[in-house]
N, C-alpha and C. Protein backbone atom coordinates (compact mmCIF):
# COMPACT_ATOMS: atom_id res chain seq x y z
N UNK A 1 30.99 -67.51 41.76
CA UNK A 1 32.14 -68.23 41.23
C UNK A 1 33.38 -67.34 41.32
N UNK A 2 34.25 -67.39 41.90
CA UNK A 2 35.64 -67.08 42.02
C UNK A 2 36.64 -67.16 40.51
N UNK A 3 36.94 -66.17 40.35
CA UNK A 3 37.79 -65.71 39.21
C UNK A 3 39.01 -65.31 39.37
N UNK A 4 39.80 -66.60 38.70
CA UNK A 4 41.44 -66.43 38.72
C UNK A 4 42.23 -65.53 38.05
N UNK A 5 43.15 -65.25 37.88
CA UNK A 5 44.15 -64.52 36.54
C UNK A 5 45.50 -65.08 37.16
N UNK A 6 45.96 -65.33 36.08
CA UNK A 6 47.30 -65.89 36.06
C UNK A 6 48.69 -64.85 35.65
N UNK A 7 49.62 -65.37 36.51
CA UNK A 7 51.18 -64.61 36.02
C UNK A 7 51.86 -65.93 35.52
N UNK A 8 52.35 -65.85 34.45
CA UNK A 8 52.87 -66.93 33.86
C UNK A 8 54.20 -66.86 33.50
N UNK A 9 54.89 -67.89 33.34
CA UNK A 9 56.55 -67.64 32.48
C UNK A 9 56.68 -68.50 31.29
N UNK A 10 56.90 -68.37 30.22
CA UNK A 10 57.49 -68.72 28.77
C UNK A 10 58.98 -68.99 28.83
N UNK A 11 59.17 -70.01 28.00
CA UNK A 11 60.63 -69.84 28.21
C UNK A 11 60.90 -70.91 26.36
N UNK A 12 61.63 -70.44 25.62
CA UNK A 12 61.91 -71.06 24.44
C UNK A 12 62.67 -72.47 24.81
N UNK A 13 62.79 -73.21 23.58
CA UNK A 13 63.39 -75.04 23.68
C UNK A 13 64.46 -74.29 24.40
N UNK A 14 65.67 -73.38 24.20
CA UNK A 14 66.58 -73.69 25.18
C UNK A 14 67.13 -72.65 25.97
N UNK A 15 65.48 -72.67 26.34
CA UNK A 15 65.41 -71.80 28.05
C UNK A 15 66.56 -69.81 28.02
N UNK A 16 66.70 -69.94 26.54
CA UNK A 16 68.00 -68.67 26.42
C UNK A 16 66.94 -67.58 26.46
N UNK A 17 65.21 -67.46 26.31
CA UNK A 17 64.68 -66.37 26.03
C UNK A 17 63.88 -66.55 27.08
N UNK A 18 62.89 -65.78 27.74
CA UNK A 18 62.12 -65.80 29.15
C UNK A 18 61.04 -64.90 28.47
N UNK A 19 59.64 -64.92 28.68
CA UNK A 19 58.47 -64.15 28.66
C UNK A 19 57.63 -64.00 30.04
N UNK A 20 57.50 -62.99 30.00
CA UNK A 20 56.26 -62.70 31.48
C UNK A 20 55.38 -62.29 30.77
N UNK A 21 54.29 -62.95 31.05
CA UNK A 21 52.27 -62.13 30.89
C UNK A 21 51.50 -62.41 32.32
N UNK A 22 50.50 -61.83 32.02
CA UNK A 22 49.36 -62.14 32.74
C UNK A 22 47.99 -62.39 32.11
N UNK A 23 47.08 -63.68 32.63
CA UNK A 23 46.09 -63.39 31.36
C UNK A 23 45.11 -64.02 32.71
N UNK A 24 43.70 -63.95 32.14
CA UNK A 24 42.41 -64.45 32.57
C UNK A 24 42.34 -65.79 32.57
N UNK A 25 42.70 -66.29 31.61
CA UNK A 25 42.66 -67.61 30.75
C UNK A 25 44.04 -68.43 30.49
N UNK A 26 44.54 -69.26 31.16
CA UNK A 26 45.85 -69.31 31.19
C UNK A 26 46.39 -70.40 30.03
N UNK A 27 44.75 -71.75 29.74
CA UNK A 27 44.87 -72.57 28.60
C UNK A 27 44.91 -71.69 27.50
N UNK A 28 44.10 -70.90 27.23
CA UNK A 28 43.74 -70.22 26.23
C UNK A 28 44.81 -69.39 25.97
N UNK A 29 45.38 -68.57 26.20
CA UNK A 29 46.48 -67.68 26.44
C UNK A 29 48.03 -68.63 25.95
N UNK A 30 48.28 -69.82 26.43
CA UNK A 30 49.47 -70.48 26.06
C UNK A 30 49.24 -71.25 24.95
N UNK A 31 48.05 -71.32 24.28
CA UNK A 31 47.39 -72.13 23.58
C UNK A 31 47.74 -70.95 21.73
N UNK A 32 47.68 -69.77 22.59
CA UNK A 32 48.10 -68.76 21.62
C UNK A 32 49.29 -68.82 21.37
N UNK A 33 49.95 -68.59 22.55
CA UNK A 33 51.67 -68.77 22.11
C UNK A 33 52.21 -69.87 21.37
N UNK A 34 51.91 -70.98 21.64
CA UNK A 34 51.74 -72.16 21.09
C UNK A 34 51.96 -71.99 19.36
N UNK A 35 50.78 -71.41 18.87
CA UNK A 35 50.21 -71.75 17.96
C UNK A 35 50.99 -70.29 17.01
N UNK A 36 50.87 -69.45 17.76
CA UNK A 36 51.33 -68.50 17.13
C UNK A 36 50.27 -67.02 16.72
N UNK A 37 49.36 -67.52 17.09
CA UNK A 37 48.06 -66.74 16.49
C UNK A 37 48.09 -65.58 16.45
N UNK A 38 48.87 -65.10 17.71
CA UNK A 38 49.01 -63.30 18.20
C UNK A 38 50.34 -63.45 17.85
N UNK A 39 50.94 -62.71 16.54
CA UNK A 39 52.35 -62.18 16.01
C UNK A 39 53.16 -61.29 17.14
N UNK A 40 54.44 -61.43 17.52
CA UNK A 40 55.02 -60.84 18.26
C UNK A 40 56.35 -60.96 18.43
N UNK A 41 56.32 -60.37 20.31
CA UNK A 41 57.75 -61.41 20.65
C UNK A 41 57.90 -62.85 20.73
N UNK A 42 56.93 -63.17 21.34
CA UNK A 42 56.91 -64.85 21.46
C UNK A 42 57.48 -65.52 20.17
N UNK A 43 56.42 -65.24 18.97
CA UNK A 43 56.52 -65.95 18.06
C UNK A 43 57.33 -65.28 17.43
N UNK A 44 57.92 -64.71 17.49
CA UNK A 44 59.12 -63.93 16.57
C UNK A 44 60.34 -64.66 17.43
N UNK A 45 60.50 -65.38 18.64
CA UNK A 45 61.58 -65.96 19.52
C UNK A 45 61.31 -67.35 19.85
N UNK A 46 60.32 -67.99 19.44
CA UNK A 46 59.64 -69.49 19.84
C UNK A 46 59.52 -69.56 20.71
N UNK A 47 59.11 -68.73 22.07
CA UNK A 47 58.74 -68.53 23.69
C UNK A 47 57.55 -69.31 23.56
N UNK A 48 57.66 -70.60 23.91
CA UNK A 48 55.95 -71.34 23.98
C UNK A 48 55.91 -72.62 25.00
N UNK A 49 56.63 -72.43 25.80
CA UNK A 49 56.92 -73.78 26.71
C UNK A 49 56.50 -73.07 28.04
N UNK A 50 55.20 -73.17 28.91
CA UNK A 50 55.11 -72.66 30.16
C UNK A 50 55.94 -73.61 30.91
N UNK A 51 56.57 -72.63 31.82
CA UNK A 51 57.50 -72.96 33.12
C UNK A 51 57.28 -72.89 34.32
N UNK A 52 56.66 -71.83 34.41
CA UNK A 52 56.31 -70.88 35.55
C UNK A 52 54.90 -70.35 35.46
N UNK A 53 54.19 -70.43 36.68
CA UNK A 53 52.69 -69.73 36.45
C UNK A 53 52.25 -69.69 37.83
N UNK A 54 51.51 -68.30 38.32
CA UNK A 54 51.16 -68.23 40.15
C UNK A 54 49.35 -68.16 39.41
N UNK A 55 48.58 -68.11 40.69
CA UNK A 55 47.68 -68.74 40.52
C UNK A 55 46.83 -67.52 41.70
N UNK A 56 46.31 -65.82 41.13
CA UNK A 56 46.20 -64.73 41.67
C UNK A 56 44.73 -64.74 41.55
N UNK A 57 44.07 -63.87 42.90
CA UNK A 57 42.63 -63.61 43.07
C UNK A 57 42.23 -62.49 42.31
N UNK A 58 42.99 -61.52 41.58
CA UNK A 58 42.16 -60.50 41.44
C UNK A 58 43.38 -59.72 39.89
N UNK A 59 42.69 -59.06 38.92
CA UNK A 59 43.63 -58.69 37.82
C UNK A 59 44.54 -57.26 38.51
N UNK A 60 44.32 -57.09 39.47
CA UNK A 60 45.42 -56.14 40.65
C UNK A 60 46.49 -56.78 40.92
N UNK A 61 46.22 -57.54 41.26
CA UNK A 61 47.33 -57.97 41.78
C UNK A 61 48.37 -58.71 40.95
N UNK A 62 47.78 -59.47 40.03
CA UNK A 62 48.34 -59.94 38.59
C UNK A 62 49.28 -59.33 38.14
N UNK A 63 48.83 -58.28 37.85
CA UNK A 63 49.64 -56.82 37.38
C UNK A 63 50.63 -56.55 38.28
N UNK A 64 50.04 -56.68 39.41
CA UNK A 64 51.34 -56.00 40.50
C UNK A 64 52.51 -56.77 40.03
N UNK A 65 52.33 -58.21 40.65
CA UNK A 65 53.12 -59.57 40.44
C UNK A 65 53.88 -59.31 39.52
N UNK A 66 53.48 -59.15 37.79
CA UNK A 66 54.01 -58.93 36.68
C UNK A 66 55.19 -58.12 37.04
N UNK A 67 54.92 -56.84 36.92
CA UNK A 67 55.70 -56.26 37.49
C UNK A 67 56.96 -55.86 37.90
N UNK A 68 56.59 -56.80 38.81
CA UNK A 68 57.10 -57.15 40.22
C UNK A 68 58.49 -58.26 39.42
N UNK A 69 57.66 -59.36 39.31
CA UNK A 69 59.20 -60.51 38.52
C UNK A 69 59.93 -59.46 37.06
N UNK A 70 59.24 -59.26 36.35
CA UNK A 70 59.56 -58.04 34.91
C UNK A 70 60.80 -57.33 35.61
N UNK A 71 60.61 -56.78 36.56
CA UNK A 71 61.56 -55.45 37.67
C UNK A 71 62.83 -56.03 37.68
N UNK A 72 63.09 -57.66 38.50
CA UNK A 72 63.80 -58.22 38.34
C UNK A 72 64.75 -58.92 37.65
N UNK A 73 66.18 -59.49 38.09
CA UNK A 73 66.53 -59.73 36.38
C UNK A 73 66.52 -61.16 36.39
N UNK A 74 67.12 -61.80 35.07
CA UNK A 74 66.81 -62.62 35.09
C UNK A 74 67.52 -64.10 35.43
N UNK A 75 68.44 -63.55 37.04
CA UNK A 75 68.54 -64.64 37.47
C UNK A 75 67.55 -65.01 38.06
N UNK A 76 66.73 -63.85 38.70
CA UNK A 76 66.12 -64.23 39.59
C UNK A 76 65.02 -65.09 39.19
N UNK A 77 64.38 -64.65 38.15
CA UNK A 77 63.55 -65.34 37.26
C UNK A 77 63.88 -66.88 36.83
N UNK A 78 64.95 -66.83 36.64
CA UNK A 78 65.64 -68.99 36.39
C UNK A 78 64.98 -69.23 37.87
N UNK A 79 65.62 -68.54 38.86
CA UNK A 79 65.36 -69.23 40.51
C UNK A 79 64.34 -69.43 40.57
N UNK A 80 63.46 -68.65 40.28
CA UNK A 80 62.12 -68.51 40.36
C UNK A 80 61.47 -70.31 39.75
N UNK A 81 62.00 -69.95 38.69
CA UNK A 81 61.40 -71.40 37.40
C UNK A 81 61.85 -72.70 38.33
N UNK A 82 63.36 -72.87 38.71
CA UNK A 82 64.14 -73.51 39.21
C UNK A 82 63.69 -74.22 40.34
N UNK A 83 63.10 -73.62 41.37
CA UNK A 83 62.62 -73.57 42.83
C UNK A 83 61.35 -74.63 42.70
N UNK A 84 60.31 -73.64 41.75
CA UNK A 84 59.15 -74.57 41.24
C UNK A 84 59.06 -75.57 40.27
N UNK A 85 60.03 -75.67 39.25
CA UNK A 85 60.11 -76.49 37.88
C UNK A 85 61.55 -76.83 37.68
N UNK A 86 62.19 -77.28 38.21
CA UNK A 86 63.57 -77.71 37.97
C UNK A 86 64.14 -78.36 37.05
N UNK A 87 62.75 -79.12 36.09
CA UNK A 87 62.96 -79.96 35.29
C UNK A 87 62.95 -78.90 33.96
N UNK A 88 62.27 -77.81 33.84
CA UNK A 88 61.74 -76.66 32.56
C UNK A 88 60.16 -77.55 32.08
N UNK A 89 60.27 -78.12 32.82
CA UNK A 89 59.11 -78.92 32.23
C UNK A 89 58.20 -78.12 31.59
N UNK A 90 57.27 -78.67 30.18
CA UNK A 90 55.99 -77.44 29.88
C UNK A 90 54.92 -77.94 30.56
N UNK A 91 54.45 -76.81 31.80
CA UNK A 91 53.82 -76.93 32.49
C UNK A 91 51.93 -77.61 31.59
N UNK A 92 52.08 -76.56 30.38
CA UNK A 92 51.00 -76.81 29.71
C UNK A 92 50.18 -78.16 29.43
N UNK A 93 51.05 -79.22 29.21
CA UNK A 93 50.64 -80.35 29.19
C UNK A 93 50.02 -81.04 30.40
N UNK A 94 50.68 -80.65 31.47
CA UNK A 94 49.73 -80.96 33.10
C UNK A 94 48.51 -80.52 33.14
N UNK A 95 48.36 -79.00 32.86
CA UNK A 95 47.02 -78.66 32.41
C UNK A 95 46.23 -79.25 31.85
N UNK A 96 46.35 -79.52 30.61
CA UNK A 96 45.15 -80.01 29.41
C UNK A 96 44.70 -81.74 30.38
N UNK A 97 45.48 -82.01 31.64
CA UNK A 97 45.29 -83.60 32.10
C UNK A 97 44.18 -83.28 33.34
């Protein structure tokens, strides 16, 4: 069986705050932010709306990726959202369908 890990983007109701992770589990993981369960930045900023998420073979490269968008600022990161999600849509709800 082939094992994913995800790079994901967060973005609060009005898109003013941005989060990058990477996780194993990408329901489970936004399901946290969501809810609040793991105290932090997220939930200390209401970052709980996925926007953005790539879809990586190996937790190497995940990391790289991370990184990699993190490095960048954050226009590039809107473009990024923009390109794939134009709407901000929360991706999360496509998931759970």
């Amino acid at each position: 069986m082939d094992r994913h890990y995800y790079l994901y983007i967060l973005a609060n109701a009005h898109h003013t705050v941005l989060y990058t992770g990477v996780t194993g589990d990408l329901l489970r993981r936004v399901w946290e932010h969501k809810t609040k369960s793991i105290k932090g930045f997220t939930a200390k900023y209401n970052v709980n709306q996925l926007v953005y998420y790539e879809i990586l073979t190996s937790p190497t490269e995940a990391i790289a990726r991370e990184k990699q968008i993190k490095s960048g600022s954050r226009w590039r990161k809107v473009a990024l959202i923009i390109k794939a999600n134009p709407g901000w849509e929360d991706l999360y709800l496509r998931l759970l369908n």
